[in-house]
Structure formats: C-alpha cells, structure tokens
Protein backbone atom coordinates (compact mmCIF):
# COMPACT_ATOMS: atom_id res chain seq x y z
CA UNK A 1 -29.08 -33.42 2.01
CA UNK A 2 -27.60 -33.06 5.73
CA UNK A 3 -25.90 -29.90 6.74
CA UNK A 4 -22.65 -31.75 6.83
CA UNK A 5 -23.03 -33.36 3.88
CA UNK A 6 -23.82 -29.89 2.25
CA UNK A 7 -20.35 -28.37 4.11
CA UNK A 8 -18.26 -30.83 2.46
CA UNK A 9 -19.59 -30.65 -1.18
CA UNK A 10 -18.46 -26.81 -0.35
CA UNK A 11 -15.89 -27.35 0.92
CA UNK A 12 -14.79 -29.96 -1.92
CA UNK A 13 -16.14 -27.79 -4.74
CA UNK A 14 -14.48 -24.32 -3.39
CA UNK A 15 -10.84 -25.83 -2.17
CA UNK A 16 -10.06 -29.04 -4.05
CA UNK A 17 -12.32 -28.24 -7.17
CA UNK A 18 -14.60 -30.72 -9.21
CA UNK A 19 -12.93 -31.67 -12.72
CA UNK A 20 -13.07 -34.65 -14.89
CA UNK A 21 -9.59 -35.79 -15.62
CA UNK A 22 -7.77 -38.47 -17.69
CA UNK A 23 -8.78 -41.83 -15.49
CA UNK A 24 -5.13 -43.35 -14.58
CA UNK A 25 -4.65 -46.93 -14.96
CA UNK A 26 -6.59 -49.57 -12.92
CA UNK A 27 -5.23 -52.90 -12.16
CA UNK A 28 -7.20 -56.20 -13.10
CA UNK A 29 -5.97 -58.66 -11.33
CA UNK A 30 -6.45 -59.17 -7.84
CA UNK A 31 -2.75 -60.21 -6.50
CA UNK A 32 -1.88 -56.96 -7.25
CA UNK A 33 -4.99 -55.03 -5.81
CA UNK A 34 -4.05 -57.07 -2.35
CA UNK A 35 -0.53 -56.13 -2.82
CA UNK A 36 -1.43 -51.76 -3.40
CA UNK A 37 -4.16 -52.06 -0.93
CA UNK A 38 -2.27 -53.71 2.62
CA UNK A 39 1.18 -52.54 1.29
CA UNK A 40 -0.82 -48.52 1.34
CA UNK A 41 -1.92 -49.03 4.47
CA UNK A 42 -0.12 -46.37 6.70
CA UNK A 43 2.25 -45.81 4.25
CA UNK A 44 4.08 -43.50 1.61
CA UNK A 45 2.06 -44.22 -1.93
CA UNK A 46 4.10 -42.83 -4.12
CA UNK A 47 7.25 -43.30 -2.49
CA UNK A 48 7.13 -46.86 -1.19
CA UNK A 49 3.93 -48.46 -1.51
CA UNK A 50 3.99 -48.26 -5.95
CA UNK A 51 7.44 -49.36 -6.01
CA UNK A 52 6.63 -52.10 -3.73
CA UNK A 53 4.26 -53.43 -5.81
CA UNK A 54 6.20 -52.72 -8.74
CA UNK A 55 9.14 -54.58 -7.91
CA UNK A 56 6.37 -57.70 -7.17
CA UNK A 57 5.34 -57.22 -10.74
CA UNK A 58 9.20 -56.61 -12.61
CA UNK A 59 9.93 -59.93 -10.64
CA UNK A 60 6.93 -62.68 -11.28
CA UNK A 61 4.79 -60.98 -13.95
CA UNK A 62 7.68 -59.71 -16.06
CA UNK A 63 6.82 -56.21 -15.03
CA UNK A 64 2.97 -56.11 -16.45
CA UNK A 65 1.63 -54.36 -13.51
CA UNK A 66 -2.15 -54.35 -15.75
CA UNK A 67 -2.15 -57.89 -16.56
CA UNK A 68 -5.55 -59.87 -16.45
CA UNK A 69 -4.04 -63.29 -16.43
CA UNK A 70 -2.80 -63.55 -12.79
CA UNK A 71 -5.44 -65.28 -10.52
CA UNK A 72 -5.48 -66.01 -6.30
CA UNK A 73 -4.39 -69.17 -7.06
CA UNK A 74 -1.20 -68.13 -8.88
CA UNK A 75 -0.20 -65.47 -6.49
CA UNK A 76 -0.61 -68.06 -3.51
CA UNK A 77 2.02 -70.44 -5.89
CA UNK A 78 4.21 -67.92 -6.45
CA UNK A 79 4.68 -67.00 -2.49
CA UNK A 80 4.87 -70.09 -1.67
CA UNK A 81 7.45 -71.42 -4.47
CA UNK A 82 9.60 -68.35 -3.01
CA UNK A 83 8.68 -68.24 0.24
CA UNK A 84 7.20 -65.40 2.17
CA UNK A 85 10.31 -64.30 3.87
CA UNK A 86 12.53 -64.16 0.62
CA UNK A 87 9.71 -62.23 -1.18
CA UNK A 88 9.60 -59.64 1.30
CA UNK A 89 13.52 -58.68 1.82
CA UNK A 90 14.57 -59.68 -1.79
CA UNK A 91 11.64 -59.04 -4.17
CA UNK A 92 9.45 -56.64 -2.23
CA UNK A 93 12.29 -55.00 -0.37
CA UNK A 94 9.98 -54.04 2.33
CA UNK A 95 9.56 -54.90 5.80
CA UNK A 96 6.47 -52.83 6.93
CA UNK A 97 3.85 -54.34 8.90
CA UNK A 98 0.43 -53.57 9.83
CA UNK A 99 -1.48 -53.95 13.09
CA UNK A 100 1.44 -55.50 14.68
CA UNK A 101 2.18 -58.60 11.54
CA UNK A 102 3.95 -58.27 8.40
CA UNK A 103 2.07 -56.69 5.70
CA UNK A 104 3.27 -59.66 3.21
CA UNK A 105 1.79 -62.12 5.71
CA UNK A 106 -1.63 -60.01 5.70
CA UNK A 107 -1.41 -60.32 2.19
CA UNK A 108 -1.23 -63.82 1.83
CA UNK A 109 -4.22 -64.28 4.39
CA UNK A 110 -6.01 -62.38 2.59
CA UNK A 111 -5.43 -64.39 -1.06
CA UNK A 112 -5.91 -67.45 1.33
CA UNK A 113 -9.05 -66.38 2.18
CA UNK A 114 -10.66 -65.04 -1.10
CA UNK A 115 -9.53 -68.72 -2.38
CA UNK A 116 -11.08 -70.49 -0.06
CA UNK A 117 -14.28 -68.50 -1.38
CA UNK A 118 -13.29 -69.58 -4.95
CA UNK A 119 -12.49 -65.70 -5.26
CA UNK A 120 -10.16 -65.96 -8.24
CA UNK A 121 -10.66 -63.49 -10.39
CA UNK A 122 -12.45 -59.15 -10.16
CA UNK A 123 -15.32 -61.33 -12.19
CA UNK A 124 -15.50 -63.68 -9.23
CA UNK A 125 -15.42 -61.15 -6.66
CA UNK A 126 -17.95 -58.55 -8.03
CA UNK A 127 -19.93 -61.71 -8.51
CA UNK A 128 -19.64 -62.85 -5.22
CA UNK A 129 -23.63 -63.00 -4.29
CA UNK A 130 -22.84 -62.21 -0.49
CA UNK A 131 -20.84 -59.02 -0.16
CA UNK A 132 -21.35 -58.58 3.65
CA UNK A 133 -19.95 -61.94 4.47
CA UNK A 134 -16.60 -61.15 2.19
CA UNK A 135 -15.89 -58.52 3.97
CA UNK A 136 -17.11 -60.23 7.10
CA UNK A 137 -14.55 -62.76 6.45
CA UNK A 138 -11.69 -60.59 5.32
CA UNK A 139 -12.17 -58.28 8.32
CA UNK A 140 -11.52 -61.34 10.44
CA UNK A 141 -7.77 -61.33 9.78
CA UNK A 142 -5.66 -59.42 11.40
CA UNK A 143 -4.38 -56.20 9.78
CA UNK A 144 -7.38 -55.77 7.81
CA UNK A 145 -9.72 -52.66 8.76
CA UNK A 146 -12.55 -50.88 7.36
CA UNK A 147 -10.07 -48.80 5.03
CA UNK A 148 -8.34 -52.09 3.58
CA UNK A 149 -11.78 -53.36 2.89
CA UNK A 150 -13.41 -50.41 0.96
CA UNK A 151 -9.87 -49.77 -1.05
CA UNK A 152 -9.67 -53.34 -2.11
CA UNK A 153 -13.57 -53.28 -3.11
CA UNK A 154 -13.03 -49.73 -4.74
CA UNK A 155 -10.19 -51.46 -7.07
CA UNK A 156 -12.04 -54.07 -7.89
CA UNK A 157 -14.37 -51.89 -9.20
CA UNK A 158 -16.67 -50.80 -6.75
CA UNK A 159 -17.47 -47.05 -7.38
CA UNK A 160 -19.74 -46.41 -4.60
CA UNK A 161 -17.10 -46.62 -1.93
CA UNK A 162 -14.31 -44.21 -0.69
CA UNK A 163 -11.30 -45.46 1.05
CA UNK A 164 -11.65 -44.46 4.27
CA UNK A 165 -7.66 -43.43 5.31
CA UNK A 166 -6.23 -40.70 6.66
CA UNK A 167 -6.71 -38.10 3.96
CA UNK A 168 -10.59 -38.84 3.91
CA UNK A 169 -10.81 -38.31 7.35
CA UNK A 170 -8.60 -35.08 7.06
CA UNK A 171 -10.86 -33.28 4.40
CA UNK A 172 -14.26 -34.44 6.20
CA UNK A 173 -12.77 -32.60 9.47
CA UNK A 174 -11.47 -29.55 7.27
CA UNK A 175 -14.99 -29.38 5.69
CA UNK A 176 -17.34 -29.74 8.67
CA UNK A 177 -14.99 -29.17 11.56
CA UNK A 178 -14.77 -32.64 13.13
CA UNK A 179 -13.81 -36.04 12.67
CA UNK A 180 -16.77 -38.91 11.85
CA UNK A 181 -16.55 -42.40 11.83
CA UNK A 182 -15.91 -44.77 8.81
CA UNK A 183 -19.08 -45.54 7.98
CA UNK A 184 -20.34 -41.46 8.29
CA UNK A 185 -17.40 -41.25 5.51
CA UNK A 186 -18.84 -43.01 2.83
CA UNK A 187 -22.29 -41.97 3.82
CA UNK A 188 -21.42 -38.27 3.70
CA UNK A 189 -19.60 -39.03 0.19
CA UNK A 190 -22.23 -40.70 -1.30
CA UNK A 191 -24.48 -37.87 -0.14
CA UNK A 192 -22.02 -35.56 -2.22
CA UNK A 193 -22.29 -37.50 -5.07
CA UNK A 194 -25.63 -38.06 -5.49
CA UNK A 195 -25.77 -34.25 -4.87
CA UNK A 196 -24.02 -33.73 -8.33
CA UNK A 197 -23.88 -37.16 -10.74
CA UNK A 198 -26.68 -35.81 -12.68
CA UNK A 199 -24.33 -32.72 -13.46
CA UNK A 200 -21.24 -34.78 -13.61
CA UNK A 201 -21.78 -38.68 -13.99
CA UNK A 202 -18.15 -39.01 -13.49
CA UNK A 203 -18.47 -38.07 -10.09
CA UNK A 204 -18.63 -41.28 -8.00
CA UNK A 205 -17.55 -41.41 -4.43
CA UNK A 206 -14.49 -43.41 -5.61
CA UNK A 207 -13.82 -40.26 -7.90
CA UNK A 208 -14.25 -38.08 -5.80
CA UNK A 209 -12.06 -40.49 -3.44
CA UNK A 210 -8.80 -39.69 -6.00
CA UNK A 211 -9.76 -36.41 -5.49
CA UNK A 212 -8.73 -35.78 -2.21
CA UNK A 213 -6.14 -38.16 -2.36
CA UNK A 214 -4.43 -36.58 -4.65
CA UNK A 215 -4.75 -33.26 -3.27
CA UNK A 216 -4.07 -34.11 0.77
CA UNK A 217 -1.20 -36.22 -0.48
CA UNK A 218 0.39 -33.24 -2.15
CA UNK A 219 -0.42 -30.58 0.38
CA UNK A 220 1.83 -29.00 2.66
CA UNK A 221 0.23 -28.07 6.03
C-alpha cells in the first residue's frame, strides 16, 4: 500500500469513521441516473439537484423515482414531445448549466448518445462489452467530465468507482495534504478498499464514496 494511500485510510477511519449503514435507494433506470448525475454537477444535492429530478419524475413517471420500466428511448420521447425548453423552466424548474450549455441539453446528448449505442437499459450498459469507448464517447460531449462519467457508471452499478467531485478531492487533500488528479482518486480509493474488504465486504470505493459525501456535504468549515 502507498504512503498516501495509507494516510487516507487514516485519515478516513479516524475522522469520518467506517460503518455499514442502511443502503439508501438506488435508481434503475437510466433517464433518471442522467438526470441526478449532470443536474449534481456543481450543484446543491439536496437542495436543488433531488428536487430537480424529482419534479422530472412527479411529472412523466407519475412520481416513481425507482421505476425499472423507463428506457433511453422513452426519455428521448418524452423531451422531445415537450420540448427541451418547456421541460427545463416548467417541469424541471431549473436553469443551471454546465461547462458553458444547459445541463438539460447535456442531458439529452448524453441519452442521444447511449441510444445510438443501443444503451437502453443498466442491463445494456453494464453489458456494454467496450467500457473505454462509452466513456470515450460520452466524454466527447460537452459538459461531460471525468466526475459525470464515474457517477453515472457508479449508479449504474459500478462499485469500483468513486465520483470524483469536489468533496473527494477535499478529503484526499485533508488526508495527505495535497490535491491529486482524477485518476490518483480512484486509484488511492481502491487502494483503501482493498486495504479493508476482507474485514468489511461492504466497503467498496463507491461506499466509501457516500461516505465522504455525506460527511463533506454536511460539514461546516
């Protein structure tokens, strides 16, 4: 194990603590896991980007945020029945963008281009035989970085990944004293893990992931 990764499974096992916890709810459809992951990006979760998504579900999937039975396909129907513009201001009620576009626009890219794959479904996608050139092609549209990649692959149920955002970045500088890059991220949390799954399976990079979310998004520095 490398002396940083050491420091941070320290630092993560003496400040945020280790502890297996009711799992919350994961989506299964992926409309919704494009929605929560470009809609998070830069944002407030709790405070704008869950109600944004919420208010996506209350208005076309009669407010089953967990449904199964909502594919690329119907999402890209649905956006274009209402119209992008009309979504955003009168179901979504929000007008962020990302990397200079409209966040609902990098949304609908992105369904675009997981249909073009024949990406329908979190079956299709963790089927998909070429994972490199998925996210090759998804990091090809503007908006979409390293952390909208990982988060999207994490929901879909990747749980070798960590989203690599602002709070991942934070505790990785807290715990070794300086920033890495995105790629040193999920190396240094997969070193963690693999540090301590045979003690605590649960403890995936993705857990430990909602880990320090949860605690860097309720800190006060």
């Amino acid at each position: 194990m490398t002396e940083n990764g050491k420091q941070l499974l320290d630092y993560i096992q003496k400040t945020i603590g280790i502890k297996k916890s009711s799992m919350p709810n994961y989506y299964h459809s992926l409309p919704i896991c494009i929605l929560d992951d470009i809609y998070s990006l830069q944002s407030k979760y709790e405070t704008i980007t869950f109600p944004t998504v919420k208010r996506f579900a209350d208005h076309f999937l009669g407010g089953d945020l967990y449904t199964d039975d909502y594919s690329t396909d119907d999402f890209i129907r649905d956006l274009d029945t209402e119209g992008l513009h009309n979504v955003m201001m009168l179901v979504l009620n929000n007008r962020q963008c990302v990397g200079g576009r409209r966040k609902i626009d990098v949304c609908y890219d992105v369904a675009k281009k997981l249909q073009k794959l024949n990406i329908q479904t979190f079956d299709d996608f963790n089927n998909y035989n070429d994972k490199e050139y998925l996210s090759f092609n998804l990091r090809q549209i503007k908006g979409v970085g390293d952390a909208a990649i990982d988060y999207l692959f994490m929901m879909v149920g990747d749980d070798n990944r960590v989203k690599p955002d602002v709070h991942i970045h934070h505790c990785i500088k807290d715990a070794i004293g300086h920033d890495v890059s995105n790629e040193e991220c999920q190396n240094l949390f997969r070193e963690v893990s693999l540090a301590i799954i045979d003690e605590m399976p649960f403890a995936t990079p993705r857990f430990l992931d909602g880990l320090v979310w949860t605690y860097y998004s309720k800190a006060k520095f």
